[in-house]
Protein backbone atom coordinates (compact mmCIF):
# COMPACT_ATOMS: atom_id res chain seq x y z
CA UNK A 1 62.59 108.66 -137.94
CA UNK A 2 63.18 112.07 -140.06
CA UNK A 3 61.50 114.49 -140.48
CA UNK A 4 60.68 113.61 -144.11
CA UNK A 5 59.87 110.24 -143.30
CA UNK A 6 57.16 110.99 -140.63
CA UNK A 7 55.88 113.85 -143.04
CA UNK A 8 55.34 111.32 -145.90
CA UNK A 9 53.81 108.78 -143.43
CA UNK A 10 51.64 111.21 -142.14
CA UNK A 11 50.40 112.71 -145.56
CA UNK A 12 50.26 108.42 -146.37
CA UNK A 13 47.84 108.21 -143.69
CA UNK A 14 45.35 111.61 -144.72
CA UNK A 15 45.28 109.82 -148.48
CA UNK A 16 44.50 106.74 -147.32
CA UNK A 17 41.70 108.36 -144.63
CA UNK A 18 40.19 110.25 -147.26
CA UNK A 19 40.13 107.76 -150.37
CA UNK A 20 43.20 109.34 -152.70
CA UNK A 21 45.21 107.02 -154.75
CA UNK A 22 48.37 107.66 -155.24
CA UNK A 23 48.76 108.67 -159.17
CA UNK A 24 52.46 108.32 -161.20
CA UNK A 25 52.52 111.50 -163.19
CA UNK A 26 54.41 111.59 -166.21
CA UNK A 27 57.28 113.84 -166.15
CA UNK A 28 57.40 114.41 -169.73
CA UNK A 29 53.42 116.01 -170.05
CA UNK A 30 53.12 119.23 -167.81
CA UNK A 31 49.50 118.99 -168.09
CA UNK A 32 49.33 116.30 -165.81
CA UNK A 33 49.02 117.42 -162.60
CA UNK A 34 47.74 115.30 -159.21
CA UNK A 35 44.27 114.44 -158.69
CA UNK A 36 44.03 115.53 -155.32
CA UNK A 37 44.54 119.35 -156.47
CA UNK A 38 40.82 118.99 -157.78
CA UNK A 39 39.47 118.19 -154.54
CA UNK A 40 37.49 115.16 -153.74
CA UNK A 41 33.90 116.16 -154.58
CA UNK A 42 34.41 114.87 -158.43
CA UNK A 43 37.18 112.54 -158.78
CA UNK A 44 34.66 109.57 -156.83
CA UNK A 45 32.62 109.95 -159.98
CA UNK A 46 35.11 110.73 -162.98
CA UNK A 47 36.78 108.70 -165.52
CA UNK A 48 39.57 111.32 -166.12
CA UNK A 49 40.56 114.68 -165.91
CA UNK A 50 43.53 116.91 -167.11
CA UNK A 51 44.93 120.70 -166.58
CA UNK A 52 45.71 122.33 -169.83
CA UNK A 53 47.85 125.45 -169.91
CA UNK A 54 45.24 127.28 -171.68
CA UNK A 55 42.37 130.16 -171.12
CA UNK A 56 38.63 129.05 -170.52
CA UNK A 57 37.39 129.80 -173.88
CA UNK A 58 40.14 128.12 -175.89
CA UNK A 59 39.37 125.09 -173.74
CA UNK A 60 35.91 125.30 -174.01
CA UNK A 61 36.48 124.61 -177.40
CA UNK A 62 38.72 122.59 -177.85
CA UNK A 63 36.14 120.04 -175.95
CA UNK A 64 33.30 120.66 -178.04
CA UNK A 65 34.94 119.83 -181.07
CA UNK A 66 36.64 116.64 -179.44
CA UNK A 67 32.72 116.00 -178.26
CA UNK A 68 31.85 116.65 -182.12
CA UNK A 69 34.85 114.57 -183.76
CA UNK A 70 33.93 111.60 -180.85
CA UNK A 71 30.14 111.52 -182.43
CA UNK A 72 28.70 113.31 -178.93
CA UNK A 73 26.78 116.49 -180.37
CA UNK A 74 26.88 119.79 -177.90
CA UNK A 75 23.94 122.05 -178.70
CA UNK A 76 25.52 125.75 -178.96
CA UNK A 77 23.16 126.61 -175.91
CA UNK A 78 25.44 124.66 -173.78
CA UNK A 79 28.24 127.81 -173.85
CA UNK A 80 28.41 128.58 -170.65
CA UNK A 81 29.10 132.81 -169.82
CA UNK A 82 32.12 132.29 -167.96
CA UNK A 83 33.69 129.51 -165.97
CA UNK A 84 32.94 126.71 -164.84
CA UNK A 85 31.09 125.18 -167.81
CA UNK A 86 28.73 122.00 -167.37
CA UNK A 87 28.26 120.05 -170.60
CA UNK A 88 25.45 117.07 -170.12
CA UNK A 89 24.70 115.38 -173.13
CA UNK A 90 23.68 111.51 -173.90
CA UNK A 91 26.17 109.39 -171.87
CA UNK A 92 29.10 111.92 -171.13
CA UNK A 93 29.33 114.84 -168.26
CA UNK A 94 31.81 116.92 -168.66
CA UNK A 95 32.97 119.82 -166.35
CA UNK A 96 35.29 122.73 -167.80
CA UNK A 97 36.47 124.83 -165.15
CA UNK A 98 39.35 127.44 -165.26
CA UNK A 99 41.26 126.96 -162.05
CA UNK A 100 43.48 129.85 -162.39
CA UNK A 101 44.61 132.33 -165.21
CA UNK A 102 45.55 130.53 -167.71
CA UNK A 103 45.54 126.94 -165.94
CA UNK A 104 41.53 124.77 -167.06
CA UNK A 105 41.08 121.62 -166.12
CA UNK A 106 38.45 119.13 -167.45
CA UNK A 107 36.70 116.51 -166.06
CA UNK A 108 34.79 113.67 -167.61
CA UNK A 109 32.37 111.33 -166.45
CA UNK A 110 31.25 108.50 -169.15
CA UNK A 111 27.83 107.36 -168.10
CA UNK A 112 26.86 103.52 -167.77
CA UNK A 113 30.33 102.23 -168.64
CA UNK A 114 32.54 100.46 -166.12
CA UNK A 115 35.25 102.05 -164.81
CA UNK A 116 38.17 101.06 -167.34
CA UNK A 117 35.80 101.41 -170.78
CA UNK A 118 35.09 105.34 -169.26
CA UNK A 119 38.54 105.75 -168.76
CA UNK A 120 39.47 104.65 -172.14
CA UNK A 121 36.86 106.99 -173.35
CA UNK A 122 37.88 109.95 -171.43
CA UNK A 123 41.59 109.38 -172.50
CA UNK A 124 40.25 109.27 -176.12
CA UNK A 125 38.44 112.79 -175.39
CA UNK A 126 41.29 114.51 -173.41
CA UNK A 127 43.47 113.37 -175.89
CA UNK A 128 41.62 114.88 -178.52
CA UNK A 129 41.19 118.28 -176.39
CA UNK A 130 45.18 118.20 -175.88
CA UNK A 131 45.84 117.81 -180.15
CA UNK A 132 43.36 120.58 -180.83
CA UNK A 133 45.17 123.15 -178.32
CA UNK A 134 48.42 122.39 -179.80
């Protein structure tokens, strides 16, 4: 066995230990980045997430008005003074956290739908996020 082999078995093994899925990225979006970087404390309870290559604030934003333009109204007391922001409104959770300069990822959480209607919906909303910081 190589050494690559037994390293990719091995890191196989801690996924499967620790509940990862593996996750195709798509070569062609550079926002798209592994769900493992984000740790496991979320991804057990989120629809989707994505790194943008964008500042906090910008961001911030951005998700509001894809909240807004989705029909999910964020009272203006929700701006958070820095990062991470928590936005908890009707059926959605969203968390808006820069992870380094420059690098924020958001993470969505669709309350009481299944598993492939809040992943439709979070699409729909990082979608919208990712047109509005273009």
């Amino acid at each position: 066995m190589t050494l690559r082999s037994t390293t990719t078995l091995a890191l196989a093994l801690l996924g499967a230990s620790c509940g990862a899925r593996f996750q195709a990225l798509d070569p062609l979006d550079p926002t798209t980045e592994p769900e493992l970087e984000h740790g496991l404390r979320f991804t057990d309870r989120t629809h989707g997430h994505r790194d943008y290559p964008r500042a906090f604030d910008a961001v911030w934003d951005a998700t509001v008005e894809g909240l807004h333009a989705g029909g999910i109204p964020v009272p203006a007391s929700a701006r958070p003074e820095g990062s991470p922001g928590r936005i908890e409104v009707e059926r959605v959770l969203v968390e808006v956290d820069e992870r380094r300069p420059g690098r924020t990822c958001v993470r969505v959480r669709f309350r009481g739908l299944d598993e492939e209607s809040g992943r439709r919906e979070a699409r729909v909303l990082l979608d919208a996020i990712q047109r509005r910081l273009r």
